[in-house]
PDB file of N, CA and C in Angstrom:
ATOM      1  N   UNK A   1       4.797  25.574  -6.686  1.00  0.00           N
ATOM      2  CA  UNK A   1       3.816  24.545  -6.428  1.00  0.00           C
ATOM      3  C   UNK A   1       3.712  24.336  -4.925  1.00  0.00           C
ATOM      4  N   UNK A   2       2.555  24.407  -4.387  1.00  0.00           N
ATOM      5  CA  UNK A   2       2.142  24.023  -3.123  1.00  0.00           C
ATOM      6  C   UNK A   2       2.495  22.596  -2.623  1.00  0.00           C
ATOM      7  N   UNK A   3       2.642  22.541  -1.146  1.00  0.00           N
ATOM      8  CA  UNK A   3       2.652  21.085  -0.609  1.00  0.00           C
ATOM      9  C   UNK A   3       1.483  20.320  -0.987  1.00  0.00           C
ATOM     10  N   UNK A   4       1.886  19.124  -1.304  1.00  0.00           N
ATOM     11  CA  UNK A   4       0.658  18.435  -1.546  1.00  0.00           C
ATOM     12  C   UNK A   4       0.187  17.302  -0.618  1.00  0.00           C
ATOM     13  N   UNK A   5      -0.956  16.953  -0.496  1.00  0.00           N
ATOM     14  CA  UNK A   5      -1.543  16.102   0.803  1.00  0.00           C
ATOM     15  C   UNK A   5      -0.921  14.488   0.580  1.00  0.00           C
ATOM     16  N   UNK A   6      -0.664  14.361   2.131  1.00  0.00           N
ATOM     17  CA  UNK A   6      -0.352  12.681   1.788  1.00  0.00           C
ATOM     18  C   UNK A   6      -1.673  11.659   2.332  1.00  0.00           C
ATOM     19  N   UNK A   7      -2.449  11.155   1.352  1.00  0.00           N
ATOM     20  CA  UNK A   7      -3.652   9.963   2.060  1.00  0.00           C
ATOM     21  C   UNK A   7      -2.864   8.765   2.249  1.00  0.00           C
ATOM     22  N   UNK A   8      -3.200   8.371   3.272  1.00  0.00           N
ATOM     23  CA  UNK A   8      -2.791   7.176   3.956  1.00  0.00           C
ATOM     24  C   UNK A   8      -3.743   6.087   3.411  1.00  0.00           C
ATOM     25  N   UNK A   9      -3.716   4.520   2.931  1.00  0.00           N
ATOM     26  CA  UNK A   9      -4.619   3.676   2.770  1.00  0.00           C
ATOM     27  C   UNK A   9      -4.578   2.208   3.456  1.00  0.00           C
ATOM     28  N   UNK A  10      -4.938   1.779   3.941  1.00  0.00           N
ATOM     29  CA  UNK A  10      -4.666   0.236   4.309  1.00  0.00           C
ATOM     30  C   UNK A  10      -5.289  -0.481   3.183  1.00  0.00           C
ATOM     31  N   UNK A  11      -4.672  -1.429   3.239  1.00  0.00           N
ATOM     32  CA  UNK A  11      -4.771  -2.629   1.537  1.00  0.00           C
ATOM     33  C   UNK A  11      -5.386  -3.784   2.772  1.00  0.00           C
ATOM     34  N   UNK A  12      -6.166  -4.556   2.678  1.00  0.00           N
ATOM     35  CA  UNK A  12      -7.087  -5.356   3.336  1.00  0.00           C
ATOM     36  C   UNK A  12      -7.580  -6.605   2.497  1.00  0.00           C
ATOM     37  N   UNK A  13      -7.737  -8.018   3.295  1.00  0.00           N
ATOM     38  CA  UNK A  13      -8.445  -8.877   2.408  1.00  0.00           C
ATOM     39  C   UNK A  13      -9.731  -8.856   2.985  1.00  0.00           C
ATOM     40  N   UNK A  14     -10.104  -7.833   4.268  1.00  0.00           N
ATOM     41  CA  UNK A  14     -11.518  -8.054   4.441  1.00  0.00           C
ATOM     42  C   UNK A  14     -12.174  -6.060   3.600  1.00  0.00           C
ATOM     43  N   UNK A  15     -12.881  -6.083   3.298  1.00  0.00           N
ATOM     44  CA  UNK A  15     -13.566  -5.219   2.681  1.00  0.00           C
ATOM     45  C   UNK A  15     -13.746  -3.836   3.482  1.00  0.00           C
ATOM     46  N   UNK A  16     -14.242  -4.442   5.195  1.00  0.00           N
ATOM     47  CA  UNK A  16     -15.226  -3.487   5.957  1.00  0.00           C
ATOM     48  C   UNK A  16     -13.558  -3.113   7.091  1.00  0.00           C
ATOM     49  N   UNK A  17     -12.406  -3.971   7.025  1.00  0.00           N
ATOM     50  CA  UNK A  17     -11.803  -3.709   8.171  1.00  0.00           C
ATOM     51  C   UNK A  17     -10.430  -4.394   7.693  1.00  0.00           C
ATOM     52  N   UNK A  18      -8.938  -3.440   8.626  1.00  0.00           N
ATOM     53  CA  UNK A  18      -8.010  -4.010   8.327  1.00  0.00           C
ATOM     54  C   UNK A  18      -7.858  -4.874   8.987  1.00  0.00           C
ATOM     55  N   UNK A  19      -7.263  -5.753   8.326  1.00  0.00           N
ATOM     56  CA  UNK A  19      -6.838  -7.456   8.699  1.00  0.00           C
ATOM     57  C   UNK A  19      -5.426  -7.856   7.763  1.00  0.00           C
ATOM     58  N   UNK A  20      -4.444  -8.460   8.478  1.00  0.00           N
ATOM     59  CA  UNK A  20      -3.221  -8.714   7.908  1.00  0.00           C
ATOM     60  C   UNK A  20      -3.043 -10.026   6.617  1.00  0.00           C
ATOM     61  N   UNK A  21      -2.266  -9.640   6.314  1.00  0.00           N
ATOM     62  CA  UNK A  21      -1.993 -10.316   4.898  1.00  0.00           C
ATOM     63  C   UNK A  21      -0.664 -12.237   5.909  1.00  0.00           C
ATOM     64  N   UNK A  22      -0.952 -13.117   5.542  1.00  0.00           N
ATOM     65  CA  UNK A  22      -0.114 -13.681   6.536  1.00  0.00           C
ATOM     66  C   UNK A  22       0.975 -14.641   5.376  1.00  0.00           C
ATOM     67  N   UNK A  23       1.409 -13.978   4.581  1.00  0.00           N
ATOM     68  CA  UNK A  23       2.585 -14.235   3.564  1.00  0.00           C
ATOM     69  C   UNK A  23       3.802 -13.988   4.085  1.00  0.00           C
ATOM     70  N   UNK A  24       4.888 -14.571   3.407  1.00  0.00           N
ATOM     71  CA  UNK A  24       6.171 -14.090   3.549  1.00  0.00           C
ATOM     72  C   UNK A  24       6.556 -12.709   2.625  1.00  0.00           C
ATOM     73  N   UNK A  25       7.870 -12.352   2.883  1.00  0.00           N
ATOM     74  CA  UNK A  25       8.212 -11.081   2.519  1.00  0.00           C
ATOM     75  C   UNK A  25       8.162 -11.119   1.047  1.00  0.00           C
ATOM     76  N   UNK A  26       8.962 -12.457   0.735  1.00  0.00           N
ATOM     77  CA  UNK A  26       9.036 -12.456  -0.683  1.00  0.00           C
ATOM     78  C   UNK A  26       7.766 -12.207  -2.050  1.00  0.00           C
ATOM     79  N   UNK A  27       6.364 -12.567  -1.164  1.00  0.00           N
ATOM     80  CA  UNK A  27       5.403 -12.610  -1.925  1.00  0.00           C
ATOM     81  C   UNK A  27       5.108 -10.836  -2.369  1.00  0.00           C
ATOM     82  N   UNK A  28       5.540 -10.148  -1.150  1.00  0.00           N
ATOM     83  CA  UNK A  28       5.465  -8.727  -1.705  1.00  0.00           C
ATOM     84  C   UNK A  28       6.501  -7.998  -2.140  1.00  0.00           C
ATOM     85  N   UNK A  29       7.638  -8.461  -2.191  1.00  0.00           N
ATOM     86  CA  UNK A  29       8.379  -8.081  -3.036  1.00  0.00           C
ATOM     87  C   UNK A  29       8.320  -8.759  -4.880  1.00  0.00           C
ATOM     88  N   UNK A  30       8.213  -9.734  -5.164  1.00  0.00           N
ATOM     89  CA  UNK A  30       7.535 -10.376  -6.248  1.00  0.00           C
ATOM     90  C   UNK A  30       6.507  -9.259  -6.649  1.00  0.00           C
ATOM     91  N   UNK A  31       4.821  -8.942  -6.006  1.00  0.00           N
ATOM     92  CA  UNK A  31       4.170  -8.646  -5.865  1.00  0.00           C
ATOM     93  C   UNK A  31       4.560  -6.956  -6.700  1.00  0.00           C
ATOM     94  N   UNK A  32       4.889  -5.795  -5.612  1.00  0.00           N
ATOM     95  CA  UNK A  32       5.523  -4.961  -6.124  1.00  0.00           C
ATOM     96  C   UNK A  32       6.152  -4.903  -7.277  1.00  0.00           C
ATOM     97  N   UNK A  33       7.394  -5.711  -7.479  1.00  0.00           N
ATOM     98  CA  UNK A  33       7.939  -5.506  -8.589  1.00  0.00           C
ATOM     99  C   UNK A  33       7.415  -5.475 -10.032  1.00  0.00           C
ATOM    100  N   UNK A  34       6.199  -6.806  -9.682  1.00  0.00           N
ATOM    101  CA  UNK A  34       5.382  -6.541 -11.117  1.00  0.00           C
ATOM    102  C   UNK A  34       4.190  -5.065 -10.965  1.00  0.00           C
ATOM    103  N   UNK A  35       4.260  -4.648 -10.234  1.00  0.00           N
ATOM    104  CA  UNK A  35       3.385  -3.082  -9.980  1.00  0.00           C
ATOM    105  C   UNK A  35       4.254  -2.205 -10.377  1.00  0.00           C
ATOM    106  N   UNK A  36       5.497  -1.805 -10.421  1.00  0.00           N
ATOM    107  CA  UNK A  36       6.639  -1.317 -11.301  1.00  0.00           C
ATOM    108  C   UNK A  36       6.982  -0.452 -10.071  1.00  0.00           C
ATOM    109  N   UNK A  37       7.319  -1.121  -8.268  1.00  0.00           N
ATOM    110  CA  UNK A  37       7.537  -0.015  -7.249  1.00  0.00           C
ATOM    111  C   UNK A  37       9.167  -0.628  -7.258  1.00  0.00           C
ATOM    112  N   UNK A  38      10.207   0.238  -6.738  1.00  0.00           N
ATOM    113  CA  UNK A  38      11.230  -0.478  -6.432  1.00  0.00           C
ATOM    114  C   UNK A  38      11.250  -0.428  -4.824  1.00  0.00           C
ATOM    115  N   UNK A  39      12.276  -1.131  -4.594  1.00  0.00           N
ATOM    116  CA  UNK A  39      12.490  -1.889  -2.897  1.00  0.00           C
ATOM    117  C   UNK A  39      13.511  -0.527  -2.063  1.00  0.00           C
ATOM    118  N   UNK A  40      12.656  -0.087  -1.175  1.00  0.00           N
ATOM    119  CA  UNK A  40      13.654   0.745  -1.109  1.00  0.00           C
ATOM    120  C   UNK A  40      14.244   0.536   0.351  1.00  0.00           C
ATOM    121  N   UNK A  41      13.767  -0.605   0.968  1.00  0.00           N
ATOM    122  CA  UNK A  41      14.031  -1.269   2.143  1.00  0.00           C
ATOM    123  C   UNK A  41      13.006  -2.296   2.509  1.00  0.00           C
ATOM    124  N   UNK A  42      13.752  -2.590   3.729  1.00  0.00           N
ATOM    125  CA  UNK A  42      13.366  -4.470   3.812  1.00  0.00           C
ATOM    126  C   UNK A  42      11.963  -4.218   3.394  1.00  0.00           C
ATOM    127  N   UNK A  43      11.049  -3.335   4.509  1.00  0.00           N
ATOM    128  CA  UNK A  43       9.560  -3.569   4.218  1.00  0.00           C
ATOM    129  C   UNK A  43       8.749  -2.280   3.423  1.00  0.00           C
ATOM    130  N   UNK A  44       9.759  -1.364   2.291  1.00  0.00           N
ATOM    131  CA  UNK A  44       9.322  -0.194   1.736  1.00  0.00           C
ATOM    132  C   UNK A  44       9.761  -0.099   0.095  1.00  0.00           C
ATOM    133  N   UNK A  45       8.133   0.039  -0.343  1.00  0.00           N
ATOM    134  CA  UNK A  45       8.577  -0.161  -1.728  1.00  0.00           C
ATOM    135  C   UNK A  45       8.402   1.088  -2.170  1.00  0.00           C
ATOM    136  N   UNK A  46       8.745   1.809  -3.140  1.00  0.00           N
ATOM    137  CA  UNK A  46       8.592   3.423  -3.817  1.00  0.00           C
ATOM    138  C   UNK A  46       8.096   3.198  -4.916  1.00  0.00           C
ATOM    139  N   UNK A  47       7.301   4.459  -5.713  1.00  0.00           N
ATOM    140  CA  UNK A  47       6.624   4.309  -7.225  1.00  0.00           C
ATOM    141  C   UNK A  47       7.107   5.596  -7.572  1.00  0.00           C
ATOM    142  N   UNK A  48       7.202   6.468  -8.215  1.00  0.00           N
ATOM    143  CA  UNK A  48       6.737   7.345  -8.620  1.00  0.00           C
ATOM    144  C   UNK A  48       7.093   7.701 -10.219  1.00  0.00           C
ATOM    145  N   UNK A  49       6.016   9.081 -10.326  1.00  0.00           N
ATOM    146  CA  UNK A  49       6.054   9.124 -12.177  1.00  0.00           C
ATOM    147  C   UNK A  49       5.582  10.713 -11.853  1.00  0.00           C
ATOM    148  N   UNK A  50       5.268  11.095 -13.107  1.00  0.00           N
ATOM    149  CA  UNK A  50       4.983  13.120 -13.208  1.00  0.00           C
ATOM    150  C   UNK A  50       3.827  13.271 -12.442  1.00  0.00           C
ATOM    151  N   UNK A  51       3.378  12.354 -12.137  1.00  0.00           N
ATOM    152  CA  UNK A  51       1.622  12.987 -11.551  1.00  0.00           C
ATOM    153  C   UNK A  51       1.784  12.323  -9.673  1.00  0.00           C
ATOM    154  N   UNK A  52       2.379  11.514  -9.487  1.00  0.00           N
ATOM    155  CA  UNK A  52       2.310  11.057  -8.116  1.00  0.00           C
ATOM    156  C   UNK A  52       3.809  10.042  -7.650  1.00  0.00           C
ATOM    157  N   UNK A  53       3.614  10.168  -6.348  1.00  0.00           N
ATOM    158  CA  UNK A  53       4.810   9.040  -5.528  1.00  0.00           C
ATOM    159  C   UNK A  53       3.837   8.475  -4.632  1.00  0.00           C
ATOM    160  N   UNK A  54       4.052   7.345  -4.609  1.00  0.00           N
ATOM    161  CA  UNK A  54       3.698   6.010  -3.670  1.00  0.00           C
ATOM    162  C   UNK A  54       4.628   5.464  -2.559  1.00  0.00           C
ATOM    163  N   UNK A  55       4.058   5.126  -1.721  1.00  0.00           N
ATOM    164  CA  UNK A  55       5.274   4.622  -0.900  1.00  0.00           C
ATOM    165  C   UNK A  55       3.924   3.169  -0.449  1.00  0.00           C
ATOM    166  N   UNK A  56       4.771   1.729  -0.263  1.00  0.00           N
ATOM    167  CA  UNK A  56       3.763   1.032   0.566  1.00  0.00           C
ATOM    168  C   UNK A  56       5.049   0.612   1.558  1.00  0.00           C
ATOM    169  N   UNK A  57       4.106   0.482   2.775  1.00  0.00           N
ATOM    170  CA  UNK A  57       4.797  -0.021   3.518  1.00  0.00           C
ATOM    171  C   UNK A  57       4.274  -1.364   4.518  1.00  0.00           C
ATOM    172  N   UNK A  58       4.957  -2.425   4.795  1.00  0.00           N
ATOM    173  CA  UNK A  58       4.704  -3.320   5.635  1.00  0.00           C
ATOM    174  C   UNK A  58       5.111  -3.033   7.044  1.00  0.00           C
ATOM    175  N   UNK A  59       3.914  -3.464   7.663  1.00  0.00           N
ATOM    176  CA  UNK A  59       4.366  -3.596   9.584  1.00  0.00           C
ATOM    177  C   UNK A  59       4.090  -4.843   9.924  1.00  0.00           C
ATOM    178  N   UNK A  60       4.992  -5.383  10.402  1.00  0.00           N
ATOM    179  CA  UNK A  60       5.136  -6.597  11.096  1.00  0.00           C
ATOM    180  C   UNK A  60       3.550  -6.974  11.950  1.00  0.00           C
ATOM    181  N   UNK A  61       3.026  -8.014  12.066  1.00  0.00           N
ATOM    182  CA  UNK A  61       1.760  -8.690  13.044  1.00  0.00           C
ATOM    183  C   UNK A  61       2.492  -9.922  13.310  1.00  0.00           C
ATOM    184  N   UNK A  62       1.430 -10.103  14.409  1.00  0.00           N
ATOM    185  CA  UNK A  62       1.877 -11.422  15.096  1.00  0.00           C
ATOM    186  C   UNK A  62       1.682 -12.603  13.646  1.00  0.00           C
ATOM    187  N   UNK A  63       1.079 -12.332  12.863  1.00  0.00           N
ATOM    188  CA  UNK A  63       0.764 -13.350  11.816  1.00  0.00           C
ATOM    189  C   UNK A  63       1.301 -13.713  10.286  1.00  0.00           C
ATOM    190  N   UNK A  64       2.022 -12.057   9.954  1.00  0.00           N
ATOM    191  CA  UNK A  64       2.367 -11.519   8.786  1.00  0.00           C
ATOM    192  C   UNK A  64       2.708  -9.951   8.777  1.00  0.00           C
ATOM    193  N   UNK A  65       1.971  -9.556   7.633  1.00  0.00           N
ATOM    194  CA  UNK A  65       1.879  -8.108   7.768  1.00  0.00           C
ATOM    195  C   UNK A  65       0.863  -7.167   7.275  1.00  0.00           C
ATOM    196  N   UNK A  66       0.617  -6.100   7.883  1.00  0.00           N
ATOM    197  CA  UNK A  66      -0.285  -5.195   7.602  1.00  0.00           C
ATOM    198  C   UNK A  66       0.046  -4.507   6.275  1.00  0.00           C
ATOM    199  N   UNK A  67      -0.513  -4.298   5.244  1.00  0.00           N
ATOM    200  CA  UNK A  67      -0.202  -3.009   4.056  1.00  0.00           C
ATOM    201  C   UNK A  67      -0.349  -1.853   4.099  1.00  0.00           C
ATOM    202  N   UNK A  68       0.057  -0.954   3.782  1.00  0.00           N
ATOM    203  CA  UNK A  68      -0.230   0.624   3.985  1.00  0.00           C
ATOM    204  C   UNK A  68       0.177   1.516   2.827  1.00  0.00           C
ATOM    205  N   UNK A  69      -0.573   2.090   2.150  1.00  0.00           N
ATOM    206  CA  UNK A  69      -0.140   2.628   1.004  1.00  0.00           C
ATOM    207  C   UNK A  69      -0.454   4.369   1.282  1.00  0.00           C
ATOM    208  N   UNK A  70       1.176   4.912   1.045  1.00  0.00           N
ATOM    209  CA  UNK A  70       1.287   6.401   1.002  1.00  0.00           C
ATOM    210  C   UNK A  70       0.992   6.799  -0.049  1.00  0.00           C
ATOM    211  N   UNK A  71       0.256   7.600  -0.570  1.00  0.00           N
ATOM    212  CA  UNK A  71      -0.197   8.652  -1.934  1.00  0.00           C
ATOM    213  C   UNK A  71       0.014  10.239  -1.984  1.00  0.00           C
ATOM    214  N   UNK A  72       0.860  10.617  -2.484  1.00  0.00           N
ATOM    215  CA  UNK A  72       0.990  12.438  -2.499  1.00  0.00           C
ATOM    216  C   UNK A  72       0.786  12.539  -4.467  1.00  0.00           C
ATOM    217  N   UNK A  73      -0.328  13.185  -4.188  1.00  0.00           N
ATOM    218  CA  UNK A  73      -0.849  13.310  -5.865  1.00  0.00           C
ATOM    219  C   UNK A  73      -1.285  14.913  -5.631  1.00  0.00           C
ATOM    220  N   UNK A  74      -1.173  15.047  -6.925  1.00  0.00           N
ATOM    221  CA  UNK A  74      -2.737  16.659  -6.646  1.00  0.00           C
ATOM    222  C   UNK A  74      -4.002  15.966  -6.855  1.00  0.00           C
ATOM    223  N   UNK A  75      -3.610  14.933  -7.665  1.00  0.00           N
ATOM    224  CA  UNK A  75      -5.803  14.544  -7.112  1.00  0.00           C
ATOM    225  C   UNK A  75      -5.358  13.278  -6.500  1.00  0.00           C
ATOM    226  N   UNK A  76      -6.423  12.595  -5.970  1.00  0.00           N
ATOM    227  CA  UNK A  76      -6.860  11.641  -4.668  1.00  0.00           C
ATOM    228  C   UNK A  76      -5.608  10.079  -5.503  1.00  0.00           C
ATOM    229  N   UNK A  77      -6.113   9.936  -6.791  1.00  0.00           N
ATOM    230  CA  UNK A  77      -5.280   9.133  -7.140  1.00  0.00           C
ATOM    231  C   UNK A  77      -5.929   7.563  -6.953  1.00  0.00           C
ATOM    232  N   UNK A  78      -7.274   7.487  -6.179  1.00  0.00           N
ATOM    233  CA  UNK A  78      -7.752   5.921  -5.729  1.00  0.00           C
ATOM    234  C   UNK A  78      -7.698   4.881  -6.457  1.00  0.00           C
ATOM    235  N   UNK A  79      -8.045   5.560  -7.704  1.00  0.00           N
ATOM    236  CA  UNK A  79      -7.839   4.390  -8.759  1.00  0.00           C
ATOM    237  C   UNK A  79      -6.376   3.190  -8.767  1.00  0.00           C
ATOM    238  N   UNK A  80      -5.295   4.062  -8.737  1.00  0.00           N
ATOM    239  CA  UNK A  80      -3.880   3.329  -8.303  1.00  0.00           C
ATOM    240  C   UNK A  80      -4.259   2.359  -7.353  1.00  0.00           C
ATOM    241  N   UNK A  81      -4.610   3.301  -5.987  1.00  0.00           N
ATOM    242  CA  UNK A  81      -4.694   2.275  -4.953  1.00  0.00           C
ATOM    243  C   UNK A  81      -5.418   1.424  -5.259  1.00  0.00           C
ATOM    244  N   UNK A  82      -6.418   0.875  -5.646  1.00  0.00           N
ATOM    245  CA  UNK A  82      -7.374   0.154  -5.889  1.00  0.00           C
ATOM    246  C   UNK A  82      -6.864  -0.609  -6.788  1.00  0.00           C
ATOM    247  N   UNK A  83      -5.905  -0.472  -7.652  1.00  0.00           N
ATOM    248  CA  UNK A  83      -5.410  -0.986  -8.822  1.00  0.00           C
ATOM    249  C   UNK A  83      -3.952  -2.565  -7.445  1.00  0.00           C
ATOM    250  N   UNK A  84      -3.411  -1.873  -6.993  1.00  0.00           N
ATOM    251  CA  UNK A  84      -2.755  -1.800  -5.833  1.00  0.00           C
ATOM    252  C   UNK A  84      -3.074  -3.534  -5.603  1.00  0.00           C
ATOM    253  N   UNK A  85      -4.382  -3.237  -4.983  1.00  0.00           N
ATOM    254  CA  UNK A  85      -5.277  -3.844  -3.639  1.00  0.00           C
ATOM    255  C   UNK A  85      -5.331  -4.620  -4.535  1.00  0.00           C
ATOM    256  N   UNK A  86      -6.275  -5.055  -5.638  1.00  0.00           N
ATOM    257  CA  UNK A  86      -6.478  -5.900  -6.533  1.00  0.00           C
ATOM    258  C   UNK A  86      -5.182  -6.956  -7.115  1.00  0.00           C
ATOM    259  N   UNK A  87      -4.012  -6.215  -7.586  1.00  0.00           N
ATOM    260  CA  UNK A  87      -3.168  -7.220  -7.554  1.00  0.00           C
ATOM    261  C   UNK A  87      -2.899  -8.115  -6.500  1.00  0.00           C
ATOM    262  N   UNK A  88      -3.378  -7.896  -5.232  1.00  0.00           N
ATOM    263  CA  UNK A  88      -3.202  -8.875  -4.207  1.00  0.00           C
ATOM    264  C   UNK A  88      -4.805  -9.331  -3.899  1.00  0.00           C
ATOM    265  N   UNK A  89      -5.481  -9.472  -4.481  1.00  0.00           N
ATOM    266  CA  UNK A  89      -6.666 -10.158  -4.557  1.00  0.00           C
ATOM    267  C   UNK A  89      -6.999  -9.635  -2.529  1.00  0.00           C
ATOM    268  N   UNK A  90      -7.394  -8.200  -2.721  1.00  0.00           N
ATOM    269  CA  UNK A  90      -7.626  -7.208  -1.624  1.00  0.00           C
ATOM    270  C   UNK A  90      -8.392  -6.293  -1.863  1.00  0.00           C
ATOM    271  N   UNK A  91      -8.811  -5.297  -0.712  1.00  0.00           N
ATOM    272  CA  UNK A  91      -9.733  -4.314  -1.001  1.00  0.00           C
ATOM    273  C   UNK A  91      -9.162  -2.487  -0.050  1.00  0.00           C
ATOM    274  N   UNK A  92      -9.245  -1.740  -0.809  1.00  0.00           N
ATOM    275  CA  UNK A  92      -8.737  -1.126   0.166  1.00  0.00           C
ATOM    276  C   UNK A  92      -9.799   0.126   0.814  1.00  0.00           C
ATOM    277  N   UNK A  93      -9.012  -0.013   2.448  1.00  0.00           N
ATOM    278  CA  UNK A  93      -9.651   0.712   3.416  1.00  0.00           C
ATOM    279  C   UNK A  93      -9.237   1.975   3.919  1.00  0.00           C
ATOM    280  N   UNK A  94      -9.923   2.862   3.218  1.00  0.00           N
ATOM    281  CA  UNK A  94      -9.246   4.450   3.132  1.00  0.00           C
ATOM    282  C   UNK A  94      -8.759   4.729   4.767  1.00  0.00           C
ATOM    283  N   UNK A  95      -8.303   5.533   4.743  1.00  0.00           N
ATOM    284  CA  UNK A  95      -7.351   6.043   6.537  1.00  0.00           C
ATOM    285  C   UNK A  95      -7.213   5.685   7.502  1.00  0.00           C
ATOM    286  N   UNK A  96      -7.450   3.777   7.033  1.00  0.00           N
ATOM    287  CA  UNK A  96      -7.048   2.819   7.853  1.00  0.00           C
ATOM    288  C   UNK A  96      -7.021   2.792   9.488  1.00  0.00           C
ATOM    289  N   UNK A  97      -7.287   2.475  10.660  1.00  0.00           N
ATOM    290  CA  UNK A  97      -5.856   2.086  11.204  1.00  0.00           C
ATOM    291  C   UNK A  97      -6.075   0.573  11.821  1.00  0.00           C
ATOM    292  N   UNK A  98      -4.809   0.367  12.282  1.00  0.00           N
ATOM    293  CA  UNK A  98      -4.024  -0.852  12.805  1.00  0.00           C
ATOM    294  C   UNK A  98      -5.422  -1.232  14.326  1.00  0.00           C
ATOM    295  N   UNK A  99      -5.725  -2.681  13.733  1.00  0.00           N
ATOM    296  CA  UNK A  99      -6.839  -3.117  15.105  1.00  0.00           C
ATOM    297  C   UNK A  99      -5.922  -3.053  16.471  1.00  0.00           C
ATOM    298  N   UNK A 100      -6.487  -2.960  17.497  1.00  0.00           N
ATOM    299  CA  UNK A 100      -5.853  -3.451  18.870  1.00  0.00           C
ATOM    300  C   UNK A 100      -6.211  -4.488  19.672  1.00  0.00           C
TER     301      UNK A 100
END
């Protein structure tokens, strides 16, 4: 089996652009756990099953934190993400990046 591609996603509460989530840690760990990812450090949760692995990860902002969801599937997989975004009443913004 070939390497397979990793898409990068930002999880967003604005639609058109990333913008940080301004919760505490606990809300995404709660959060995750009912998505069925485990904790695999302070700000990295893991998924995986026969068809794909997930990784999300938090980065610190001056306000909270940014979301970022890793995907290595053989197909695109968006639906998850989107599934993702929605449990946090969010939208997600394909290959993201971080405003300056």
């Amino acid at each position: 089996m070939g390497t397979l591609t990793v898409r990068k996603f930002g999880i967003s509460l604005d639609p058109k652009e990333l913008v940080d989530f301004g919760e505490k840690i606990e809300f995404f760990q709660e959060a995750f756990t009912d998505l069925g990812f485990d904790q695999a450090g302070t700000y990295t949760f893991r998924y995986s099953d026969d068809e794909c692995m997930m990784k999300a990860e938090l980065q610190r902002s001056k306000d909270g934190y940014y979301l970022w969801i890793y995907v290595q599937a053989v197909d695109e997989h968006d639906w998850r993400v989107k599934e993702i975004a929605e449990a946090f009443g969010a939208y997600v913004v394909d290959g993201s990046k971080k405003p300056v």
